[in-house]
C-alpha atoms as a PDB file:
ATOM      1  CA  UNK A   1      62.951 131.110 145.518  1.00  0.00           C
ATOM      2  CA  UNK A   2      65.035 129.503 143.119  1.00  0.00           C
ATOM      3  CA  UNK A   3      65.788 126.519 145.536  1.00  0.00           C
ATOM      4  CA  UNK A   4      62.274 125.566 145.806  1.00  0.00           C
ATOM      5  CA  UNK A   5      61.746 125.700 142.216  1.00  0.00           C
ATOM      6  CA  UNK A   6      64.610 123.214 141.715  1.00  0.00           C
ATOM      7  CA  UNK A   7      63.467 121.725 144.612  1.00  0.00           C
ATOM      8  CA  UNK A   8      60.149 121.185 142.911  1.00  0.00           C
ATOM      9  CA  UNK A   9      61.253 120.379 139.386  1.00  0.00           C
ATOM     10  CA  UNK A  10      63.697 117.334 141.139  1.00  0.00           C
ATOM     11  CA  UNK A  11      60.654 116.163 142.934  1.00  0.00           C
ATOM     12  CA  UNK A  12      58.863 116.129 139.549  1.00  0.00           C
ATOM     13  CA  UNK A  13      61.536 114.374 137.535  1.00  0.00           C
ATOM     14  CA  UNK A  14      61.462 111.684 140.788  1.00  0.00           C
ATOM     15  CA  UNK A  15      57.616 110.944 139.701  1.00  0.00           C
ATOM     16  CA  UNK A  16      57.976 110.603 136.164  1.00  0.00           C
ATOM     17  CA  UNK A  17      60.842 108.190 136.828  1.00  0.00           C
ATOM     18  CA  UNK A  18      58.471 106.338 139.351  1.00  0.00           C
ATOM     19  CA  UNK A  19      55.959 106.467 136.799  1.00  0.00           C
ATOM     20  CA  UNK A  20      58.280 105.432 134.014  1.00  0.00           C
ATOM     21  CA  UNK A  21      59.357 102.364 136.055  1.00  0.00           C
ATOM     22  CA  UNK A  22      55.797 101.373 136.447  1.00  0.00           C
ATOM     23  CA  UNK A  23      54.724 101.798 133.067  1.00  0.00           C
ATOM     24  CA  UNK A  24      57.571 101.147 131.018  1.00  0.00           C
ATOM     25  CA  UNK A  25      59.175  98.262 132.629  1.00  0.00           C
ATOM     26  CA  UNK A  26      61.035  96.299 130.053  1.00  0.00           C
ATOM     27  CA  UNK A  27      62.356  99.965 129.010  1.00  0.00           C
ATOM     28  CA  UNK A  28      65.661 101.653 129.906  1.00  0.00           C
ATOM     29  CA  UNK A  29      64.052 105.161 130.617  1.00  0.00           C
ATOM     30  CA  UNK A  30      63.535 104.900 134.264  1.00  0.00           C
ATOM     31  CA  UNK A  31      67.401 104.412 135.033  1.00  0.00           C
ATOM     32  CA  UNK A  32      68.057 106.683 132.533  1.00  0.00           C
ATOM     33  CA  UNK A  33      66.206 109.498 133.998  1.00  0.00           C
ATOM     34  CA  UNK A  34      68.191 108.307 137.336  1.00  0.00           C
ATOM     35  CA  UNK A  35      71.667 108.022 135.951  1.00  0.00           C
ATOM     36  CA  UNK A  36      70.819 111.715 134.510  1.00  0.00           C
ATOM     37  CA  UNK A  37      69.547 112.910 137.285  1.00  0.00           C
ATOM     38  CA  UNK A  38      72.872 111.679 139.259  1.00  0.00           C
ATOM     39  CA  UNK A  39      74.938 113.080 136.766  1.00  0.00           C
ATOM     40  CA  UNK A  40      73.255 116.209 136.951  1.00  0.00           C
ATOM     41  CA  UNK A  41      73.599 116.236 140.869  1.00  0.00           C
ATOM     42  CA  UNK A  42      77.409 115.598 140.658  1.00  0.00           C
ATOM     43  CA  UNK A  43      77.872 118.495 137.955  1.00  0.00           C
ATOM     44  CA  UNK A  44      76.568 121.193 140.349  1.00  0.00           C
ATOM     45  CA  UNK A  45      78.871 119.779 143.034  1.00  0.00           C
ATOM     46  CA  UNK A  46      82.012 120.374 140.654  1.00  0.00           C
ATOM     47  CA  UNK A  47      80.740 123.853 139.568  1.00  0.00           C
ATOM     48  CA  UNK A  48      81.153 125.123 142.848  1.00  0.00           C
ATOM     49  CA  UNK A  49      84.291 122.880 143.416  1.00  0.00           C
ATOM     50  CA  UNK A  50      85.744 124.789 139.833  1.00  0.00           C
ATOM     51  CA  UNK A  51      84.060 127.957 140.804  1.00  0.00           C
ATOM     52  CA  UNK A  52      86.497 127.499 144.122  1.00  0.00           C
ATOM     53  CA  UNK A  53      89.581 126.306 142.619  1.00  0.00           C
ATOM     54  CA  UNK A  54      89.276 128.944 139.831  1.00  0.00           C
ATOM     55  CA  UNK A  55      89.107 132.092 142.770  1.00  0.00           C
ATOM     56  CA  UNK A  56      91.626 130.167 144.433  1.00  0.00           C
ATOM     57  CA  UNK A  57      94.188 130.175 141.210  1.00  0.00           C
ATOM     58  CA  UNK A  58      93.538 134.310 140.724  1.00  0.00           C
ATOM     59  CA  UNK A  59      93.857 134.330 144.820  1.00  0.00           C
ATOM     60  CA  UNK A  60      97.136 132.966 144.550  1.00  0.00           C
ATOM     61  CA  UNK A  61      98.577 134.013 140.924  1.00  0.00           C
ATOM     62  CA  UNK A  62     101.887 132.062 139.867  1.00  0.00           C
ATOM     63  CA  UNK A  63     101.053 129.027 142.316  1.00  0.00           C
ATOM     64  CA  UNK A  64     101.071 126.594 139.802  1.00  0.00           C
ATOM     65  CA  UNK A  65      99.044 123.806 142.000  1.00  0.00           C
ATOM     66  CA  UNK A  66      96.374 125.779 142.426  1.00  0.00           C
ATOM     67  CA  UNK A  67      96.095 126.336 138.615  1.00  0.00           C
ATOM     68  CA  UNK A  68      96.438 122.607 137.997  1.00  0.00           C
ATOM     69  CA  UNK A  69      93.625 121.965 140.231  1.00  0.00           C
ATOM     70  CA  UNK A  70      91.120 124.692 138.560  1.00  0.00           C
ATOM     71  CA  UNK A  71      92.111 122.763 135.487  1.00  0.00           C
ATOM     72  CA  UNK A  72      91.893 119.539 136.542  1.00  0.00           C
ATOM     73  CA  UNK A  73      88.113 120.067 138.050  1.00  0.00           C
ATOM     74  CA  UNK A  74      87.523 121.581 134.708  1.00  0.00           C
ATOM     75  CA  UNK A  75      88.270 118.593 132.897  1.00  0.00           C
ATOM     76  CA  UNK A  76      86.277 117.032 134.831  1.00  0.00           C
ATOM     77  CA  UNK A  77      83.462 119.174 134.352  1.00  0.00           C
ATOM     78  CA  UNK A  78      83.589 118.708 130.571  1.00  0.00           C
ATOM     79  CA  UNK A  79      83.683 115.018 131.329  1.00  0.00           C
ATOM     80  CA  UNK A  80      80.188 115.063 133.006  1.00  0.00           C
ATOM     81  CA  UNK A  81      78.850 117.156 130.326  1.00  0.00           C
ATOM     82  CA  UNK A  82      79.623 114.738 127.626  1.00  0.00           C
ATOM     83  CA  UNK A  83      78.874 111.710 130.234  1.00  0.00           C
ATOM     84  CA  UNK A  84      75.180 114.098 130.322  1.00  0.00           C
ATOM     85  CA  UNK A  85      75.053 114.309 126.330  1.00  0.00           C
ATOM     86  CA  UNK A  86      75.348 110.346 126.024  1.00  0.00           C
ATOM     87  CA  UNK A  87      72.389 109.908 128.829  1.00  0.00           C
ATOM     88  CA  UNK A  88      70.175 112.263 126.986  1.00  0.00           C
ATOM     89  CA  UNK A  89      71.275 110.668 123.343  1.00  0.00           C
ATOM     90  CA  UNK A  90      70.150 107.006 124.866  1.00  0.00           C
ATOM     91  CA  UNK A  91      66.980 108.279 126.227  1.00  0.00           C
ATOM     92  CA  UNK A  92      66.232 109.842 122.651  1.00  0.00           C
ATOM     93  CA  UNK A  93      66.656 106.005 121.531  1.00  0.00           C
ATOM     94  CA  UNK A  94      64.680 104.693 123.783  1.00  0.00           C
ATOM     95  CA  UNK A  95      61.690 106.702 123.150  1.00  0.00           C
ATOM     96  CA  UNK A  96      61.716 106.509 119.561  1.00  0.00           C
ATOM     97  CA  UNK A  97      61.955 102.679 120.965  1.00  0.00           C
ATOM     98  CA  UNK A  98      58.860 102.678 122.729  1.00  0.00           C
ATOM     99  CA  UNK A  99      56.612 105.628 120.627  1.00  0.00           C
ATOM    100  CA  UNK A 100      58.342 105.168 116.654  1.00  0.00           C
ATOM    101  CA  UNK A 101      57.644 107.672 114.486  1.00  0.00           C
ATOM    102  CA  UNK A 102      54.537 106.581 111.792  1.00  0.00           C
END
């Protein structure tokens, strides 16, 4: 249930890029959406990577690798999220760009 709702929201955020590319096509918003929409994609991957690492590191307490790697994928994951913040910050620009407020 959940999987086709994402499944449906994706497809929906595929149009309005489509139809932002169309419309808008001296704007930025388009790739935007995309580069979001990647970023997005690669975050979920390193959840469950993190999610894995971190059972793995209380799996196997005192093995210091294992640890490393829970942290390292969790630097990573704060990474993306601030990569994610900077999309979303540019897209703000560019629609005050194309719609300024009066």
């Amino acid at each position: 249930r959940v999987t086709a709702k994402f499944i449906k929201l994706s497809k929906d955020i595929i149009e309005i890029k489509r139809k932002l590319d169309t419309d808008h096509k001296d704007s930025k918003l388009g790739s935007l959406i995309g580069r979001v929409q990647e970023l997005e994609e690669k975050k979920l991957h390193t959840v469950v990577d993190y999610q894995l690492a971190a059972q793995q590191a209380l799996d196997n307490p005192g093995d210091e690798l294992c640890e490393k790697n829970a942290k390292l994928i969790r630097a990573g994951l704060t990474k993306l999220c601030e990569d994610i913040t900077e999309v979303l910050t540019e897209i703000r620009y560019e629609i005050i760009d194309l719609d300024p407020p009066a």
